[in-house]
N, C-alpha and C. Protein backbone atom coordinates (compact mmCIF):
# COMPACT_ATOMS: atom_id res chain seq x y z
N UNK A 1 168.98 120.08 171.52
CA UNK A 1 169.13 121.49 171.81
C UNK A 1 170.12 121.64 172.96
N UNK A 2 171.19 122.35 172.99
CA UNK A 2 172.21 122.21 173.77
C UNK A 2 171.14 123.93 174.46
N UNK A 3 172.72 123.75 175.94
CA UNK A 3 172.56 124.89 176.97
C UNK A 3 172.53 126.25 176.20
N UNK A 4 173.26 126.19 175.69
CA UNK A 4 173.58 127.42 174.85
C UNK A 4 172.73 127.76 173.48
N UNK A 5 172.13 127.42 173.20
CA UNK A 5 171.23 127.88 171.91
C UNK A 5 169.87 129.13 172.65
N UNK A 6 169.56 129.55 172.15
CA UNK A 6 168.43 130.80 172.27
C UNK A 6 167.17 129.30 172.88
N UNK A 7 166.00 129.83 173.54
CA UNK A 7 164.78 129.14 173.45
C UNK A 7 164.34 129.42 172.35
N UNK A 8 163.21 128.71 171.88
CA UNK A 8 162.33 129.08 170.61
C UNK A 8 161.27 130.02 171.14
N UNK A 9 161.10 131.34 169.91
CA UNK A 9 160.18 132.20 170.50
C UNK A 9 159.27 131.66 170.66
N UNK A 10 158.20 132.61 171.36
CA UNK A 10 156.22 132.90 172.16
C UNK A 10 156.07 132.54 170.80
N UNK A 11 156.11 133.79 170.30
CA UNK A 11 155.44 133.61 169.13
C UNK A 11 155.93 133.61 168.03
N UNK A 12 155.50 133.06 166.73
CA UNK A 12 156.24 133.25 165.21
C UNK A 12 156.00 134.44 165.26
N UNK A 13 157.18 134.64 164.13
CA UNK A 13 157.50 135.67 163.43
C UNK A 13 156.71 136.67 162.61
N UNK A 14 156.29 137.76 162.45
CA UNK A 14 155.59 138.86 161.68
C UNK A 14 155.17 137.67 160.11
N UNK A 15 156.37 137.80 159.27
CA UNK A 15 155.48 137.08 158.53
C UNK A 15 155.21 135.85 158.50
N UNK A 16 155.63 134.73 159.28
CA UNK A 16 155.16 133.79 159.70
C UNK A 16 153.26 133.84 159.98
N UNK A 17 152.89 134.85 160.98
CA UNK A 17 151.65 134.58 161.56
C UNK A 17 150.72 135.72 160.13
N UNK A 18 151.28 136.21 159.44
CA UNK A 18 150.96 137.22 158.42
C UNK A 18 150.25 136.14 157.58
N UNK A 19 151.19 134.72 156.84
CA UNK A 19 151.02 133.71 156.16
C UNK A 19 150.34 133.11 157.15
N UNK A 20 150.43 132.29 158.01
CA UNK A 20 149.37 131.50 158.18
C UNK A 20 147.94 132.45 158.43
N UNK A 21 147.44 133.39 158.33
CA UNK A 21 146.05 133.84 158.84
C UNK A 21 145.83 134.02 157.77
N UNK A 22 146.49 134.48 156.50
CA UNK A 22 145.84 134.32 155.33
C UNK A 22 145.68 133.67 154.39
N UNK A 23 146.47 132.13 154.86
CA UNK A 23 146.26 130.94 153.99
C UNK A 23 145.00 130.49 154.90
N UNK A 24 144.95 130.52 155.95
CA UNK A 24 143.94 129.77 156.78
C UNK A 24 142.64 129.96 156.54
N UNK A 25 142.56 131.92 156.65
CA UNK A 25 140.90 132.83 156.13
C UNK A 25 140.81 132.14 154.91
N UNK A 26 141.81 132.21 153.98
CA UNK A 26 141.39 131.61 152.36
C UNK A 26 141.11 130.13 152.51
N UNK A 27 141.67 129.60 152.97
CA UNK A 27 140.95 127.93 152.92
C UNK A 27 139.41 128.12 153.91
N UNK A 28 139.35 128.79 155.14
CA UNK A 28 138.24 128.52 155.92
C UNK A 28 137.05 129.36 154.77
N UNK A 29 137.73 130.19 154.16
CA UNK A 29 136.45 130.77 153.44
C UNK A 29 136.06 129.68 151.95
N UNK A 30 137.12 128.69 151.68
CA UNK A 30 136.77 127.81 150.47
C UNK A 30 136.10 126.79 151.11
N UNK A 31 136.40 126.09 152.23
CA UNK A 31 135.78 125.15 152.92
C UNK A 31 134.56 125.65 152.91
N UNK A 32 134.18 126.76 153.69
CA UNK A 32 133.04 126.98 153.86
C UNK A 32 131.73 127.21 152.26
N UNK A 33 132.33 127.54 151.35
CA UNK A 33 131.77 127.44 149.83
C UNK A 33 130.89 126.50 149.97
N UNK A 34 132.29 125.06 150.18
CA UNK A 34 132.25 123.98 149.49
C UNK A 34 131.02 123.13 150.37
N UNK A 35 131.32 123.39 151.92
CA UNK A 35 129.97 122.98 152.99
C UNK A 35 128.94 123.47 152.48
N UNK A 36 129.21 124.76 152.17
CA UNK A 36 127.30 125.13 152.65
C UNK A 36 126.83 125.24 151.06
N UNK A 37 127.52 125.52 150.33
CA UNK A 37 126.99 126.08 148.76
C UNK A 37 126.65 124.30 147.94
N UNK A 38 127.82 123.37 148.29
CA UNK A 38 127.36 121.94 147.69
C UNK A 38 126.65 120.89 148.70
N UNK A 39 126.65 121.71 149.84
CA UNK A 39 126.18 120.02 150.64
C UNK A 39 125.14 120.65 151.25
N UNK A 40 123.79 119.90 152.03
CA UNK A 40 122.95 119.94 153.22
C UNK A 40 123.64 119.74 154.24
N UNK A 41 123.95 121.04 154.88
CA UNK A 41 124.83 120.62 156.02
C UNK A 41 124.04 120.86 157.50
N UNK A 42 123.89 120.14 158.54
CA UNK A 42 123.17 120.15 159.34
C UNK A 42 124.60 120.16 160.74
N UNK A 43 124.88 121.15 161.48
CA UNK A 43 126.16 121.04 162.42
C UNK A 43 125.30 121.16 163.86
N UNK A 44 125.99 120.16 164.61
CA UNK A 44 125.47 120.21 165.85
C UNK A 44 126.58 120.61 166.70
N UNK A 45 126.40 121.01 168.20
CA UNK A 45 126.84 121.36 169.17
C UNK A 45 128.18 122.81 168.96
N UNK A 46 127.78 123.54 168.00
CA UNK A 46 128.29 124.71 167.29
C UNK A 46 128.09 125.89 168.18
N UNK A 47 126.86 126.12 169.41
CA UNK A 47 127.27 126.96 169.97
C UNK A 47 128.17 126.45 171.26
N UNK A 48 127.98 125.27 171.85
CA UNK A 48 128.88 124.96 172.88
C UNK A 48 130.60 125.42 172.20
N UNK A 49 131.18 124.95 170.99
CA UNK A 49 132.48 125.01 170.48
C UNK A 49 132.94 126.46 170.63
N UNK A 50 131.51 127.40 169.96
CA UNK A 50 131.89 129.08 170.25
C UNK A 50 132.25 129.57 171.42
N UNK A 51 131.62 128.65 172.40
CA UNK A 51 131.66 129.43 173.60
C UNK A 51 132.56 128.78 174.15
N UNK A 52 133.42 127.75 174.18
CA UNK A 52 134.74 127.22 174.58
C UNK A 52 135.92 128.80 173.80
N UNK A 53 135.55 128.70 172.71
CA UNK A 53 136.65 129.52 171.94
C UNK A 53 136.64 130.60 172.58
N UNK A 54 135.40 131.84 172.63
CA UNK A 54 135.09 132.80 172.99
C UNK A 54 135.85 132.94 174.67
N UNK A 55 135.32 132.08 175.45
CA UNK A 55 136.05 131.84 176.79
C UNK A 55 137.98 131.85 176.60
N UNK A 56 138.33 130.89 175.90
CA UNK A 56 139.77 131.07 175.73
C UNK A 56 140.51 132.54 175.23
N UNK A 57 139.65 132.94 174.72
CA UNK A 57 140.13 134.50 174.27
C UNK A 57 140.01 135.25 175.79
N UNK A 58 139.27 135.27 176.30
CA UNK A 58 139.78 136.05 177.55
C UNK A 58 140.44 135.94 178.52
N UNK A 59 140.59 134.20 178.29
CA UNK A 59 141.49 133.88 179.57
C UNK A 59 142.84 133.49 179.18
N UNK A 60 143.34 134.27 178.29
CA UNK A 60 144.50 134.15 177.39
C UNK A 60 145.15 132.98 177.08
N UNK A 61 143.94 131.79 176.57
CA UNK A 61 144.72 130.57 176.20
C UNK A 61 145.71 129.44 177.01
N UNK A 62 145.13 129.67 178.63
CA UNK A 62 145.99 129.09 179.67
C UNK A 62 145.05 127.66 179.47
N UNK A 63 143.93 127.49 178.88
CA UNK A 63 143.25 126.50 178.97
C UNK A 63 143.88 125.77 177.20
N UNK A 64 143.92 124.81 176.91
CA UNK A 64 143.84 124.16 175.91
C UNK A 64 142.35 123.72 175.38
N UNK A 65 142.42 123.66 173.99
CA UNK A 65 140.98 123.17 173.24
C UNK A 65 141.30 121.66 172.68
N UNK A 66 140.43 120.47 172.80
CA UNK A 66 140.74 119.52 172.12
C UNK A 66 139.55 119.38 171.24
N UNK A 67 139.95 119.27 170.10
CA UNK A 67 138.52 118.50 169.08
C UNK A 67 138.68 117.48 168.31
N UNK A 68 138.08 116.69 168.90
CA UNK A 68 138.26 115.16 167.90
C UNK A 68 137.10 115.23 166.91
N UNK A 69 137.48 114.31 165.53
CA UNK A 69 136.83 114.20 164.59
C UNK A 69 136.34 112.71 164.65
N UNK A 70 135.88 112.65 163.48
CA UNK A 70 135.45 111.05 163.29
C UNK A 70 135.98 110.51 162.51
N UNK A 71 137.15 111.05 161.18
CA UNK A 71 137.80 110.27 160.37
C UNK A 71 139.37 110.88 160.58
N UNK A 72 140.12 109.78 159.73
CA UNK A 72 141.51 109.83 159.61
C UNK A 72 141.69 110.52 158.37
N UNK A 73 142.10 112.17 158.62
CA UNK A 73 142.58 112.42 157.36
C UNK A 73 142.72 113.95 158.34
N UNK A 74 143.63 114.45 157.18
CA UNK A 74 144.14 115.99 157.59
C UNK A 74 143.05 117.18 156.93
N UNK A 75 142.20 116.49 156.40
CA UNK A 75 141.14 117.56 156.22
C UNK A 75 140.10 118.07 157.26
N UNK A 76 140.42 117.13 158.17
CA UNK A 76 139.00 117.49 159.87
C UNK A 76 138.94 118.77 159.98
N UNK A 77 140.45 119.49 160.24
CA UNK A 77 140.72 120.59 160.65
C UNK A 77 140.40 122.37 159.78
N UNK A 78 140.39 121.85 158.51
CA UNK A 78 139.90 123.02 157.16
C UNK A 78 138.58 122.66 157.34
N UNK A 79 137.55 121.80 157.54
CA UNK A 79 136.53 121.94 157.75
C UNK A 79 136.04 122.24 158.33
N UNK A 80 136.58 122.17 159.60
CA UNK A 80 136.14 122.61 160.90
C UNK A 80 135.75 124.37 160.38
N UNK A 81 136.90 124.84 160.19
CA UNK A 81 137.01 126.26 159.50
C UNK A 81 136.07 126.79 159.02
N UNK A 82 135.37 126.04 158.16
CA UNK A 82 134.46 126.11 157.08
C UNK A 82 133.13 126.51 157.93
N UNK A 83 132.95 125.70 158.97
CA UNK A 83 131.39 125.84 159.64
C UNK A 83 131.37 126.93 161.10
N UNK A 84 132.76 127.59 161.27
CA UNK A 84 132.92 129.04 162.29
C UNK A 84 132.17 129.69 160.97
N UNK A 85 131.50 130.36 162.21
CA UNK A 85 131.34 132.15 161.74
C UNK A 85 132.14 132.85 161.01
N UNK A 86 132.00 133.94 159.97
CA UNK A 86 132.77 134.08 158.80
C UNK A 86 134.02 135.37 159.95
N UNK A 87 133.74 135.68 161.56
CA UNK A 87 134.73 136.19 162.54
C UNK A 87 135.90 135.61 162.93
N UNK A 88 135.51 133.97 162.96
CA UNK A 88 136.60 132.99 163.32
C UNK A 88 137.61 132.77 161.88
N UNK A 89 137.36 133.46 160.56
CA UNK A 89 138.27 133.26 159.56
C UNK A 89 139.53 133.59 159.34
N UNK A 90 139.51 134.41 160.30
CA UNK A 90 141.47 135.53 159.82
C UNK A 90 141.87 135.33 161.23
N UNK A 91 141.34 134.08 162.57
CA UNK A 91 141.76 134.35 163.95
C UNK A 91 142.62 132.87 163.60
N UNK A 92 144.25 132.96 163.22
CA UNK A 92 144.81 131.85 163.44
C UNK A 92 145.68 131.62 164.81
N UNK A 93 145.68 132.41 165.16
CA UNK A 93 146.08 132.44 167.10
C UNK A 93 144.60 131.11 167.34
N UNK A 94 143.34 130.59 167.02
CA UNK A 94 142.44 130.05 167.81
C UNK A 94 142.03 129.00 166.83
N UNK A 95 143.10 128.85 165.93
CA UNK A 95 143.32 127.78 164.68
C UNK A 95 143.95 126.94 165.00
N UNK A 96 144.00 125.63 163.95
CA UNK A 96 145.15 124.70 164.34
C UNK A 96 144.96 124.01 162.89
N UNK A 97 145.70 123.46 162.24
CA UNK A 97 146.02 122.61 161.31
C UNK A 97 147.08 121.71 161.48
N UNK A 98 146.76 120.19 161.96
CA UNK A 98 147.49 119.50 162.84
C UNK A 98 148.73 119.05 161.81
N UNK A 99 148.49 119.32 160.65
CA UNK A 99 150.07 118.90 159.55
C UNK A 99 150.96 120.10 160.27
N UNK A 100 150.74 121.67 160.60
CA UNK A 100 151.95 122.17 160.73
C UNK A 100 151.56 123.66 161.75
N UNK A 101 150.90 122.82 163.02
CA UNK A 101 150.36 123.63 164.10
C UNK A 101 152.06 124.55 164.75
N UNK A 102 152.31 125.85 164.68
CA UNK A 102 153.56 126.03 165.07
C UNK A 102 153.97 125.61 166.46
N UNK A 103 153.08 126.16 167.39
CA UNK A 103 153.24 125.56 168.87
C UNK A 103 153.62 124.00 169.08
N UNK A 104 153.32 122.98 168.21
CA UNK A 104 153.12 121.48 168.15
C UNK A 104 154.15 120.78 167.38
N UNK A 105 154.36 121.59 166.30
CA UNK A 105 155.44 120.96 165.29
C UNK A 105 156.69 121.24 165.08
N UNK A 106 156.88 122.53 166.04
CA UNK A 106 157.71 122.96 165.47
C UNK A 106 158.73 123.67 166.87
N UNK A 107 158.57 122.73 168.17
CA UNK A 107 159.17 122.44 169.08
C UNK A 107 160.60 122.83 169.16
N UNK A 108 161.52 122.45 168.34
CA UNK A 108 162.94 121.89 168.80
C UNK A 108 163.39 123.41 167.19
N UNK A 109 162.86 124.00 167.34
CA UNK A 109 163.50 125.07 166.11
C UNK A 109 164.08 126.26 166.62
């Protein structure tokens, strides 16, 4: 990135954040089907995670969230989806999908 190029915006673009909140609600709402309608799902430490999230919404995201999983695969993150509250579905500002997080991937654009 030379001196002269623009910075990359705050935020994506209108339909940029238009598409990701409604691919995201539609997968967090299929994930969630697929958790609770085919499996015994038993989730622990679900209100501590709310209340990390809930906290970042007021303090406008100056804090970072980390969540580690237990396996290697790009599905951790749609599942995760699946077991929020059906409120956390259309909030992709407090999302992440680590294949194509915009803040993360998409750096040098």
């Amino acid at each position: 990135m030379s001196d002269s190029d623009p910075p990359p915006p705050v935020q994506p673009s209108l339909p940029w954040r238009m598409t990701s909140t409604a691919l995201m609600g539609c997968v967090s709402m299929l994930t969630r089907g697929f958790m609770y309608g085919l499996n015994d799902l038993e989730v622990r430490g679900l209100d501590g995670l709310l209340g990390v999230l809930e906290r970042r919404k007021t303090q406008g995201r100056e804090r970072g969230l980390l969540t580690v999983c237990n396996h290697v695969a790009v599905l951790d993150d749609p599942l995760i989806w699946g077991i929020l509250p059906f409120r956390y579905a259309f909030d992709s500002a407090n999302m992440r999908w680590g294949l194509g997080a915009h803040d993360i991937c998409f750096k040098n654009k």
